[in-house]
Structures are given as C-alpha cells and as structure tokens.
Protein backbone atom coordinates (compact mmCIF):
# COMPACT_ATOMS: atom_id res chain seq x y z
CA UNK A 1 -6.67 20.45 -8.43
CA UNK A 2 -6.63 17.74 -10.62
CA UNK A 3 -6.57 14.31 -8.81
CA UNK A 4 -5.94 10.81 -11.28
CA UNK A 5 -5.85 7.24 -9.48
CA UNK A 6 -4.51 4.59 -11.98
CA UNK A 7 -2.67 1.38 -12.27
CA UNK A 8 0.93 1.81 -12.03
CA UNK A 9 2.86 1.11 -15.19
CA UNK A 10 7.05 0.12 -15.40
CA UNK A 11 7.62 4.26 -15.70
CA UNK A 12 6.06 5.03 -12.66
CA UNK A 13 8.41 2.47 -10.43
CA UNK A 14 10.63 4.76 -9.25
CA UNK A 15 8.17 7.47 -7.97
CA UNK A 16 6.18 4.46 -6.12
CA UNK A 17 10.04 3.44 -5.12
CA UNK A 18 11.15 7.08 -3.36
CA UNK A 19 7.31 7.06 -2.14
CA UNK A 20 8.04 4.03 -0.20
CA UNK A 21 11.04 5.77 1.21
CA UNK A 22 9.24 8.33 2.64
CA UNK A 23 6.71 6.00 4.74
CA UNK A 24 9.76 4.00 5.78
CA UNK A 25 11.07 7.33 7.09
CA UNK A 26 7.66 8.47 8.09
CA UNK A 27 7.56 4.92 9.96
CA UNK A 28 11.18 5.69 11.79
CA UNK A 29 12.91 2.83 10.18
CA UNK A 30 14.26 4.27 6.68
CA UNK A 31 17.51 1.84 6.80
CA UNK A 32 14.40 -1.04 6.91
CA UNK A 33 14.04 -0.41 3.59
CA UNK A 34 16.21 -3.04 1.64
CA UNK A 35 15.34 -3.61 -1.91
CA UNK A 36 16.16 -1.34 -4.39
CA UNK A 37 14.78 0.52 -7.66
CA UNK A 38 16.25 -2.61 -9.66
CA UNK A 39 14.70 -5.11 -7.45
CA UNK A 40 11.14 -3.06 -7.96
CA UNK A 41 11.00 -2.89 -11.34
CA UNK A 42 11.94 -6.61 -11.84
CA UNK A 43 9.13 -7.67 -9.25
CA UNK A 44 6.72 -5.06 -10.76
CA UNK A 45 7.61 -6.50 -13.98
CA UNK A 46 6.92 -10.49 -13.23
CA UNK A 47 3.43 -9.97 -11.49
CA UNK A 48 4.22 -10.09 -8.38
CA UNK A 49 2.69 -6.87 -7.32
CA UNK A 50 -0.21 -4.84 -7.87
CA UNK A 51 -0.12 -0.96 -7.79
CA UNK A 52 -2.18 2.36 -7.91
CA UNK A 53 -0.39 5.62 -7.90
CA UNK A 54 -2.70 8.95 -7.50
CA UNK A 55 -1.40 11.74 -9.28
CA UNK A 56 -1.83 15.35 -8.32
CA UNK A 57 -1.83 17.37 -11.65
CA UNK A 58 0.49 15.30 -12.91
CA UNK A 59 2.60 14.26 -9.92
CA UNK A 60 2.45 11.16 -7.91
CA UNK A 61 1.92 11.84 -5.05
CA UNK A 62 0.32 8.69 -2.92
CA UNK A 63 0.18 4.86 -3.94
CA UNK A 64 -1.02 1.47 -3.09
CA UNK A 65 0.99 -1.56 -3.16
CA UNK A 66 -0.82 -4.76 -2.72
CA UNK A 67 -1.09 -8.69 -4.13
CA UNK A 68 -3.04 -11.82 -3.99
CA UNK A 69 -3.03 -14.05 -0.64
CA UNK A 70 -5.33 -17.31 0.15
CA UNK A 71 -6.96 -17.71 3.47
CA UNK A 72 -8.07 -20.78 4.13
CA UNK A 73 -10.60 -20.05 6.10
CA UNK A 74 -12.11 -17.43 3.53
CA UNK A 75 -10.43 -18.15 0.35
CA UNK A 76 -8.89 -15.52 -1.67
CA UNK A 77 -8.36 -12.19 -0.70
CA UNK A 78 -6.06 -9.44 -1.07
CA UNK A 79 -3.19 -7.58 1.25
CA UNK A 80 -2.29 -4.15 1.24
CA UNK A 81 1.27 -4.08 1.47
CA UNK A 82 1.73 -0.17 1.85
CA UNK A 83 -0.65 2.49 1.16
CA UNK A 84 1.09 6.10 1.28
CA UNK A 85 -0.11 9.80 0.43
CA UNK A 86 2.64 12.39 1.00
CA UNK A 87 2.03 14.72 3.52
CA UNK A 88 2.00 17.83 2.11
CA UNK A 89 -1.14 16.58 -0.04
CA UNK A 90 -3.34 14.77 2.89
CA UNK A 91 -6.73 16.20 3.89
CA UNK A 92 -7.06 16.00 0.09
CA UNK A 93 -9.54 13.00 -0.77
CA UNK A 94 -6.57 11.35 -2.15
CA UNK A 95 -6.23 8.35 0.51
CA UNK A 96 -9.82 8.02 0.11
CA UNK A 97 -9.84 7.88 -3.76
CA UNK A 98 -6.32 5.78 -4.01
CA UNK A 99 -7.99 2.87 -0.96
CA UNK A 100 -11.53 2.94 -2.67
CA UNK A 101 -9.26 2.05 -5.85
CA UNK A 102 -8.05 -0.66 -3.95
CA UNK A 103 -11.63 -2.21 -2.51
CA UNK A 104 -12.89 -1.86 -6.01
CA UNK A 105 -9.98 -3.63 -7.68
CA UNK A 106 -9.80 -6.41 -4.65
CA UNK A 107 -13.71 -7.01 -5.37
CA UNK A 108 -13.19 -6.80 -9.36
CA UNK A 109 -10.74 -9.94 -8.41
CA UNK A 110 -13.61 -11.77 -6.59
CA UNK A 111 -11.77 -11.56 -3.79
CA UNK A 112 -13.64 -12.30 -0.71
CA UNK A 113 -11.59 -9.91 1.82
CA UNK A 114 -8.58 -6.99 2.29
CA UNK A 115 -6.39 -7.08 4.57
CA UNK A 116 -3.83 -4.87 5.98
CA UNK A 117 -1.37 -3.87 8.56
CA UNK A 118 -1.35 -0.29 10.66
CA UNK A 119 0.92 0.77 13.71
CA UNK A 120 -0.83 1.59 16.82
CA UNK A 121 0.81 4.67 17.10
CA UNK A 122 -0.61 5.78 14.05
CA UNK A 123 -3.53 7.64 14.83
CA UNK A 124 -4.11 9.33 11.88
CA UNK A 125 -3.85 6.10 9.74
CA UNK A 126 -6.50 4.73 12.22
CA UNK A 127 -8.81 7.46 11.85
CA UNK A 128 -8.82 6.92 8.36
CA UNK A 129 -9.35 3.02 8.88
CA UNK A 130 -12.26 3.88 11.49
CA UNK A 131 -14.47 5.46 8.30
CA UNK A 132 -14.59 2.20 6.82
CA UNK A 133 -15.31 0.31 10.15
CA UNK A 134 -11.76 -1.65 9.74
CA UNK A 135 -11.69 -4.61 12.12
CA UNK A 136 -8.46 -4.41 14.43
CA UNK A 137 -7.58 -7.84 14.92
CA UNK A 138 -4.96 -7.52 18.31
CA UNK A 139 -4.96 -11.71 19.01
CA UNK A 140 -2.68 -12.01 16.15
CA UNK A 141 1.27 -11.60 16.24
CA UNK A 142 3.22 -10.82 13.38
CA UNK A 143 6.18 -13.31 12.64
CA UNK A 144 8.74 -12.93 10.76
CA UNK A 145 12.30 -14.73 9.65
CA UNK A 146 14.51 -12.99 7.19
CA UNK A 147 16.99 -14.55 4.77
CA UNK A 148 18.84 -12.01 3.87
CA UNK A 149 21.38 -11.50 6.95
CA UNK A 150 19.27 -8.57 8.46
C-alpha cells in the first residue's frame, strides 16, 4: 500500500470534484452541491483555493480543500473547507497523513490558527478531531445568505 499526499494540480480537479460529491452524499444533501467541474477548475486556477489530494497507489482517494481567512482577533489563519477520505480506504492513516498535510502547510503560511466545521452527528469525524484535542466551539451559529436563488 502505497500512500502519496500532495498539492493538487489543474489534472487532479475533477477527482477532488466527484470526491466532493461523495461527502455531499455522505452528508445527505448531494443536490447541495452547486458548482460544477468548470466552476472548480476556474477557482482552482485563480488562487482561490488550496488543495491536497492523497493518493492510494495511484488513486485519489481523500483530499483537503482549504484557503486563507483573517481573524481579527488572531490574525491570519486558515479554514478547512472539506476534508474527505472515501470510505472504502478509512482506518488507513490516510485522514491522518492528508490533515497533518494541512497543519503543516497552515503553519508553513505563518498562520496563527485552523479552523473547521464538523456535524454533530458525525461521530466518526469527531473521533478523529478528539486525537488532536479540536476545540468545539457550540456559542457560535453559522449564517448564511445565498445569491444564487437557492
């Protein structure tokens, strides 16, 4: 078993694309999912995401998607958008390897925290957050408004 973590490159946009997919389906909302291949690559392409893929002898098989934010109470740090392993390849190491990626590449970036989002109901997912001693903020709402009709 031959596990690679790397940065993402244009090729690998539609295999971090279908990935996303799956968590939106693992996640019960897969008609959530709005943008499309085009709208990844052209995003991928201007910067406005960061991305790890870990590949399984040659197959990707779990990513990270993540980018710059500014607290300003802390200064810069950086979210974790979506963070994914397929199923059939947990229990692996792979999470581990693919969110140590992230930590190291958030601190490489001077950042001065990560932050991230995980559903209650998510148990595994919480688990894995537990290892690291993850703070579970539950003051804070989420908010949202979205421009696009939906």
């Amino acid at each position: 078993m031959s596990i690679q973590i790397r940065k993402a490159q244009a090729k690998d946009i539609k295999a971090v694309r279908d990935l996303v997919h799956e968590l939106a389906v693992y996640e019960n909302e897969p008609d959530a999912l709005k943008a499309d291949l085009n709208h990844y690559h052209e995003q991928f392409k201007a910067g406005l995401f960061n991305c790890m893929v870990a590949e399984l002898n040659g197959e990707i098989v779990g990513m990270t998607i993540y980018y710059l934010r500014f607290s300003t109470w802390r200064g810069k740090m950086m979210h974790l958008e979506d963070f994914y392993v397929q199923d059939k390849h947990r229990r692996k190491g792979i999470g581990q390897k693919l969110f140590e990626a992230f930590i190291e590449d958030s601190k490489s970036q001077e950042c001065k925290m990560v932050i991230w989002q995980v559903l209650e109901w998510n148990d595994l997912a919480v688990g894995f957050y537990d290892k690291y001693n993850a703070i579970y903020d539950k003051e804070w709402w989420n908010c949202k408004l979205f421009f696009d009709g939906e």
